[in-house]
C-alpha atoms as a PDB file:
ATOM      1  CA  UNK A   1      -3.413  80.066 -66.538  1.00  0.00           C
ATOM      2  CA  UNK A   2      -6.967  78.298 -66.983  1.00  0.00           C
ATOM      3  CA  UNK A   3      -6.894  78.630 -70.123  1.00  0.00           C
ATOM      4  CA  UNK A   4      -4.049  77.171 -70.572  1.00  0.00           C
ATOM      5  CA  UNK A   5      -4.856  74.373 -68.403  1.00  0.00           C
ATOM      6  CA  UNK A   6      -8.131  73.513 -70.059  1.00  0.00           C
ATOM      7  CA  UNK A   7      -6.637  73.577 -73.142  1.00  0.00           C
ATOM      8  CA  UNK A   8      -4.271  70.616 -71.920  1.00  0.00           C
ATOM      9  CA  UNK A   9      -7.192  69.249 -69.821  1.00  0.00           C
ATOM     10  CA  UNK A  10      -8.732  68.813 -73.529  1.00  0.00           C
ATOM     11  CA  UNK A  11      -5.999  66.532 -75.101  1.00  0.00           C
ATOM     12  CA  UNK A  12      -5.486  64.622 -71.532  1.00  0.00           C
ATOM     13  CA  UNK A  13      -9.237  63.749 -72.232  1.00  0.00           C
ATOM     14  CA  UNK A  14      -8.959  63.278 -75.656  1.00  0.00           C
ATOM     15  CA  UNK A  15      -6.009  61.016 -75.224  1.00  0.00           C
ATOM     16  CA  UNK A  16      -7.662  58.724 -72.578  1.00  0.00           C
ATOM     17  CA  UNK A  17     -11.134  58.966 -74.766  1.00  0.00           C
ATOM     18  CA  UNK A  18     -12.857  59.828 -72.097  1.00  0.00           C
ATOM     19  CA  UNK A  19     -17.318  60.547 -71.875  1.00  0.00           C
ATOM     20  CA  UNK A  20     -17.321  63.791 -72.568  1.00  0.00           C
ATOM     21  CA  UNK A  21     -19.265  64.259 -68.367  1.00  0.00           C
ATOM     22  CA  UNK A  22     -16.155  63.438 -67.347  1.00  0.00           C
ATOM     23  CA  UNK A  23     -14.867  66.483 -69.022  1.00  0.00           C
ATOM     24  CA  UNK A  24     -17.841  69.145 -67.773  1.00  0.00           C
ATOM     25  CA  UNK A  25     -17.862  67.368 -64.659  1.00  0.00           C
ATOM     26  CA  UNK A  26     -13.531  68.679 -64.370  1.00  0.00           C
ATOM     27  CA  UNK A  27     -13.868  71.690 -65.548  1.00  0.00           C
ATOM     28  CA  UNK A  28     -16.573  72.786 -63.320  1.00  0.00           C
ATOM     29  CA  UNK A  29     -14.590  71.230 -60.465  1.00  0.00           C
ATOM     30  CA  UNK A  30     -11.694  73.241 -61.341  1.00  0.00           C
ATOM     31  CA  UNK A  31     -13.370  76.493 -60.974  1.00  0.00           C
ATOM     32  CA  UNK A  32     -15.127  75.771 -58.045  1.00  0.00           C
ATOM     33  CA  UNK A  33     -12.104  75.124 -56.311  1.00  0.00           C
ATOM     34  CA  UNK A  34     -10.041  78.406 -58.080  1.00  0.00           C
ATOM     35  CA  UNK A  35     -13.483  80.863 -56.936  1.00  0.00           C
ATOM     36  CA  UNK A  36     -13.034  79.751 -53.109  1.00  0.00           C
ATOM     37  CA  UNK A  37      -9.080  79.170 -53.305  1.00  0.00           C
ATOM     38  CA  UNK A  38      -5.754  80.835 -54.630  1.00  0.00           C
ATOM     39  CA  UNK A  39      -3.484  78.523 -56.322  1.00  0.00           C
ATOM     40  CA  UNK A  40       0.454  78.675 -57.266  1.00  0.00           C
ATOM     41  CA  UNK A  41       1.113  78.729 -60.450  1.00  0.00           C
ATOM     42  CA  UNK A  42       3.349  75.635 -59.695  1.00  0.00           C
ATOM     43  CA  UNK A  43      -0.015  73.784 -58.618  1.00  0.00           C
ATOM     44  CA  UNK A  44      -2.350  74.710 -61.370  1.00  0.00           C
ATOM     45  CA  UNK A  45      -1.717  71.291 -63.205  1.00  0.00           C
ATOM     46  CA  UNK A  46      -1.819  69.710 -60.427  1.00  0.00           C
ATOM     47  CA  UNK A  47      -5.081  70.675 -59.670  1.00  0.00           C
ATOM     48  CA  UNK A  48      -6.467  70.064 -62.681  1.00  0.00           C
ATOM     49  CA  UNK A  49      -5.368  66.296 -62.976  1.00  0.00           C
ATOM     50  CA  UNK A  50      -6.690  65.674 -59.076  1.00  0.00           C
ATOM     51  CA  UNK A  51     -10.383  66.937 -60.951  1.00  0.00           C
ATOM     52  CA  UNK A  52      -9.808  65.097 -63.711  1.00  0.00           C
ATOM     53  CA  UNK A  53      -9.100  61.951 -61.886  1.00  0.00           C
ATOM     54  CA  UNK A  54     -12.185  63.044 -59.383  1.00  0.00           C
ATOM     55  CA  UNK A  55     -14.449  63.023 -62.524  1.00  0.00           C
ATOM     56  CA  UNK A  56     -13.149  59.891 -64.048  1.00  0.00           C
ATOM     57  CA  UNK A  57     -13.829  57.971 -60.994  1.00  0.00           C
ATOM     58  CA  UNK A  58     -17.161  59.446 -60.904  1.00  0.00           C
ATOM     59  CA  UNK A  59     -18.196  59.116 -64.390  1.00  0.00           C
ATOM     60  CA  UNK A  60     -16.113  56.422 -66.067  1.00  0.00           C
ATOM     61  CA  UNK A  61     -16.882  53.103 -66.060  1.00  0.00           C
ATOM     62  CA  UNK A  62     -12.872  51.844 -66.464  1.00  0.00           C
ATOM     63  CA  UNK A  63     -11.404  55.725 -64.985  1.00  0.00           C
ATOM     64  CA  UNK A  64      -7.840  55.826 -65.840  1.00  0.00           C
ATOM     65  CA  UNK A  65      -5.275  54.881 -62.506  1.00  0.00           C
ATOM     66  CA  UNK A  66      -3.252  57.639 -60.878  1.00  0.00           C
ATOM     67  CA  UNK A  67      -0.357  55.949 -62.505  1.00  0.00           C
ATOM     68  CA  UNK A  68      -2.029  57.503 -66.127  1.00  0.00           C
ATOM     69  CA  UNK A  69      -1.801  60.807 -64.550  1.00  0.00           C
ATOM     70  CA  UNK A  70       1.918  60.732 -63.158  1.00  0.00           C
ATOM     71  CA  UNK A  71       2.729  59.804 -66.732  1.00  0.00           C
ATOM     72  CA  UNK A  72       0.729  61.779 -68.407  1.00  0.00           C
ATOM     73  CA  UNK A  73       2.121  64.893 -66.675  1.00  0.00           C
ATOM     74  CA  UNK A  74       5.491  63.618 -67.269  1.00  0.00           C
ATOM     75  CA  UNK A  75       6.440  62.810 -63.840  1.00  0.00           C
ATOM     76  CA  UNK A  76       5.911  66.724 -63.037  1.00  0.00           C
ATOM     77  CA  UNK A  77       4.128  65.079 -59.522  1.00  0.00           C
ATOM     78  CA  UNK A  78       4.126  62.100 -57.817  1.00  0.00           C
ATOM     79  CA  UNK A  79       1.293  60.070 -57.020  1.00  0.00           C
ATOM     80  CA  UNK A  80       1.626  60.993 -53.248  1.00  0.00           C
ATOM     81  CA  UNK A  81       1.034  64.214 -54.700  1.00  0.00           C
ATOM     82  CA  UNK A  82      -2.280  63.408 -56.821  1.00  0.00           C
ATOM     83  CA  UNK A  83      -3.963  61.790 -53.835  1.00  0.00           C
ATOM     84  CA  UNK A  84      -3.008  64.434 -51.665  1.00  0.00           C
ATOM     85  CA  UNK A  85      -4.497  67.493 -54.057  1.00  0.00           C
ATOM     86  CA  UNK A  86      -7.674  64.971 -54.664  1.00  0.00           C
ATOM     87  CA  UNK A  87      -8.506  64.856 -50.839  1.00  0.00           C
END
């Protein structure tokens, strides 16, 4: 399942041309929190847009708004959701 999720977690940052920090900075977020922390499989891409918001904020200078990532996942969670997973 992580490979399949950084495989999407490339063409989410590709899309939103994002530094490419913003994209080390996720994926080493990501399994941080999968080496302390089982996950449902349900939740996986959750997690990984709560990082990849986390390391937009962080890095970006213009970080794309939780409202990107709702779409982006195709309304798969809702923005409740995102803010939730990224606390």
């Amino acid at each position: 399942m992580r490979a399949i999720l950084i495989d999407w977690i490339l063409n989410v940052h590709l899309k939103f041309k994002l530094l490419p920090e913003t994209l080390y900075i996720t994926i080493n977020l990501i399994d941080r929190f999968l080496s302390i922390q089982n996950i449902e499989k349900d939740r996986v891409q959750l997690l990984g847009i709560s990082a990849l918001l986390i390391a937009s904020k962080y890095e970006e200078i213009y970080p794309p708004t939780v409202k990107d990532f709702v779409y982006i996942s195709k309304n798969s969670f809702t923005s409740s959701q995102i803010l939730d997973m990224e606390t």
